[in-house]
C-alpha atoms as a PDB file:
ATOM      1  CA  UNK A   1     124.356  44.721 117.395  1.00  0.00           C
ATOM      2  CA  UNK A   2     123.298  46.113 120.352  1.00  0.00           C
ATOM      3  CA  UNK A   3     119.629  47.362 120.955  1.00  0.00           C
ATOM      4  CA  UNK A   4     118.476  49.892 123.884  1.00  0.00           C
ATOM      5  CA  UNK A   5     115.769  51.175 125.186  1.00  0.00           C
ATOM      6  CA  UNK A   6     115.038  54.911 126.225  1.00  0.00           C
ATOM      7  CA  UNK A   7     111.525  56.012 127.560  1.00  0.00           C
ATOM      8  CA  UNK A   8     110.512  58.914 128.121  1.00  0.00           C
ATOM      9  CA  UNK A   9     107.925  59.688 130.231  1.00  0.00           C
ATOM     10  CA  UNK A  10     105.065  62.894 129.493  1.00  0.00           C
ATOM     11  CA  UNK A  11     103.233  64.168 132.220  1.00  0.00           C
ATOM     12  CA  UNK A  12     100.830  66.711 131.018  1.00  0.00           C
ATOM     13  CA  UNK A  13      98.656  69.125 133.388  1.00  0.00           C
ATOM     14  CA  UNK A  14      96.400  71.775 132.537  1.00  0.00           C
ATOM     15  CA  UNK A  15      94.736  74.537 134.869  1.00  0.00           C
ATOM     16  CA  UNK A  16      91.526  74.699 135.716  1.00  0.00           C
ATOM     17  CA  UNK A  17      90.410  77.214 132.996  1.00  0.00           C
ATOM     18  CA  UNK A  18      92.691  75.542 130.169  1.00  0.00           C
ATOM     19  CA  UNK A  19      94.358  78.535 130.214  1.00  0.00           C
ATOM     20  CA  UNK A  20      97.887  77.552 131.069  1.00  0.00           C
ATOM     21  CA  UNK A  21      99.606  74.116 130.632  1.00  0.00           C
ATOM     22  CA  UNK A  22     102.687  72.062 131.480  1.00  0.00           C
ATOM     23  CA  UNK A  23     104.057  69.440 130.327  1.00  0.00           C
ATOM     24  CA  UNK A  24     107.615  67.658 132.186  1.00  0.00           C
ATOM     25  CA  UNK A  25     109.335  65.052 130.078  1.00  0.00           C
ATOM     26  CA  UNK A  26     111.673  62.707 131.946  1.00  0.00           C
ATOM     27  CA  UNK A  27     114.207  60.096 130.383  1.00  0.00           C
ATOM     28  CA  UNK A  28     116.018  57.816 132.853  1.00  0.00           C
ATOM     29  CA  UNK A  29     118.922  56.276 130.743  1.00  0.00           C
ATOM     30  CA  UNK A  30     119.668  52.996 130.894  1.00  0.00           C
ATOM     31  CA  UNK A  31     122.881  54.026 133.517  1.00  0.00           C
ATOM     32  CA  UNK A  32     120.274  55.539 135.799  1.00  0.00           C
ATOM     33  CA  UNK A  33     120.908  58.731 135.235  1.00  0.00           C
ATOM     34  CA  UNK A  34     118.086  60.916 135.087  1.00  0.00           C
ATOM     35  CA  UNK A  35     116.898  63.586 132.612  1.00  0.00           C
ATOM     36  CA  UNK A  36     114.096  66.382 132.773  1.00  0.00           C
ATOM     37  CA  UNK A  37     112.554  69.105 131.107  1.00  0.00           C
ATOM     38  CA  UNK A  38     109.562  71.530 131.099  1.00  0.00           C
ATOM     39  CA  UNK A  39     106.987  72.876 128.518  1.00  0.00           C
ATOM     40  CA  UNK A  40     105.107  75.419 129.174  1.00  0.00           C
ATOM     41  CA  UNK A  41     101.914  76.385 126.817  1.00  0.00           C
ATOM     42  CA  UNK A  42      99.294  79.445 127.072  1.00  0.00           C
ATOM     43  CA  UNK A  43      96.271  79.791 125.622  1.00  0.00           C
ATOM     44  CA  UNK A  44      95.323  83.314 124.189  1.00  0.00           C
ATOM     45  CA  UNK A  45      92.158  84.379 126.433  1.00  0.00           C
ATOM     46  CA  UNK A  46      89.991  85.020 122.881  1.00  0.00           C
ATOM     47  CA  UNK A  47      90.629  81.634 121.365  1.00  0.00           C
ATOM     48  CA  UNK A  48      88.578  78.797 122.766  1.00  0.00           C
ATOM     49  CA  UNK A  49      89.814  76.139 124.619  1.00  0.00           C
ATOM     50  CA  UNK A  50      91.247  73.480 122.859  1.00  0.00           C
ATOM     51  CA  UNK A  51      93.047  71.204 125.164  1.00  0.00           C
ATOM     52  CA  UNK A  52      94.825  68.778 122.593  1.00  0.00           C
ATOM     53  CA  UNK A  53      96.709  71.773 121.035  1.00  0.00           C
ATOM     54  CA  UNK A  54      98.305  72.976 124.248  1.00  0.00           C
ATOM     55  CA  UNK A  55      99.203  69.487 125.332  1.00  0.00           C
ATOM     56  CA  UNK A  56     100.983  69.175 121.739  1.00  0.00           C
ATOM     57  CA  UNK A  57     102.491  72.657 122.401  1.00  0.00           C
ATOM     58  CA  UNK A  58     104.095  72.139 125.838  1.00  0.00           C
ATOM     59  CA  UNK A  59     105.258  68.300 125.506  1.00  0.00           C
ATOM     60  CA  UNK A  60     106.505  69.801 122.375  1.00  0.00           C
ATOM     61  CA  UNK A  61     108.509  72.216 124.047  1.00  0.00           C
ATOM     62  CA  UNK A  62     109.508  69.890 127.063  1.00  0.00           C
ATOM     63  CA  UNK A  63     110.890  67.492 124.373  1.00  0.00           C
ATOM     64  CA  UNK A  64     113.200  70.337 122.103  1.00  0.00           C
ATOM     65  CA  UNK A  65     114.188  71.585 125.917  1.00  0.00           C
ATOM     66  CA  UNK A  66     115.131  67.703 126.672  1.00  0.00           C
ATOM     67  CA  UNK A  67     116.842  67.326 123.462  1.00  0.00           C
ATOM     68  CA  UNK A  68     119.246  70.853 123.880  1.00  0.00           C
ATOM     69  CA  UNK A  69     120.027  69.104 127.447  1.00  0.00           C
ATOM     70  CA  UNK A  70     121.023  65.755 125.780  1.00  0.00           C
ATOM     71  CA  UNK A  71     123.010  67.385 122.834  1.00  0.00           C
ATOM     72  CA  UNK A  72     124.632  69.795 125.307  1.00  0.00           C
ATOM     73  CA  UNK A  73     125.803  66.688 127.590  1.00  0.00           C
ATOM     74  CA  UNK A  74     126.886  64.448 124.678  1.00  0.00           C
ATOM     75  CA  UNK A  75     129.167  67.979 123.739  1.00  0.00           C
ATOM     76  CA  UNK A  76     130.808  67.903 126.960  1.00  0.00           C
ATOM     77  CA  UNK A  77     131.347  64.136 126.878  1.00  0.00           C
ATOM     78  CA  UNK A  78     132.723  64.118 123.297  1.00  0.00           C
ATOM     79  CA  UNK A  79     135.485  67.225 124.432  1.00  0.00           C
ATOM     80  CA  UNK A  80     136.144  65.419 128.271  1.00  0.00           C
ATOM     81  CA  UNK A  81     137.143  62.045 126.078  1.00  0.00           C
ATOM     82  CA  UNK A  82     139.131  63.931 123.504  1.00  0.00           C
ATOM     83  CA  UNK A  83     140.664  65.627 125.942  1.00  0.00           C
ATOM     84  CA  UNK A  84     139.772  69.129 125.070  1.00  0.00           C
ATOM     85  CA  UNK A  85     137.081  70.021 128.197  1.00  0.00           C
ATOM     86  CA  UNK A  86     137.973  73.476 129.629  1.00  0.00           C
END
């Protein structure tokens, strides 16, 4: 059996108020190719600024974006090789 190895690589920013912050996920297969995604997460100005939970929210969200991408692409493969790709 084969093993392989995917890593993915967070890099998380935050504003300067903790207001606003980003997260962009990116997965370079094995092949090379490359894969990214963004995560965006606000803060509501009357909570208090809790860093940790916006980092968990946006590299949250880069990673479901990633994911969709991924599924999307295997989709297309799976109907190019079957021969049904439009």
């Amino acid at each position: 059996m084969e093993t392989k190895n995917w890593t993915i690589d967070i890099q998380i920013t935050e504003d300067d108020t903790d207001s606003n912050t980003l997260a962009r996920a990116v997965l370079t297969s094995p092949d090379g190719k490359r894969h990214e995604s963004v995560g965006l997460a606000r803060r509501n100005p009357s909570d208090r600024p809790v860093p940790q939970i916006g980092d968990e929210l946006a590299a949250g969200r880069a990673l479901m974006d990633l994911a969709d991408k991924l599924i999307g692409e295997a989709a297309e493969d799976v109907a190019q090789f079957s021969g049904t790709a439009h």
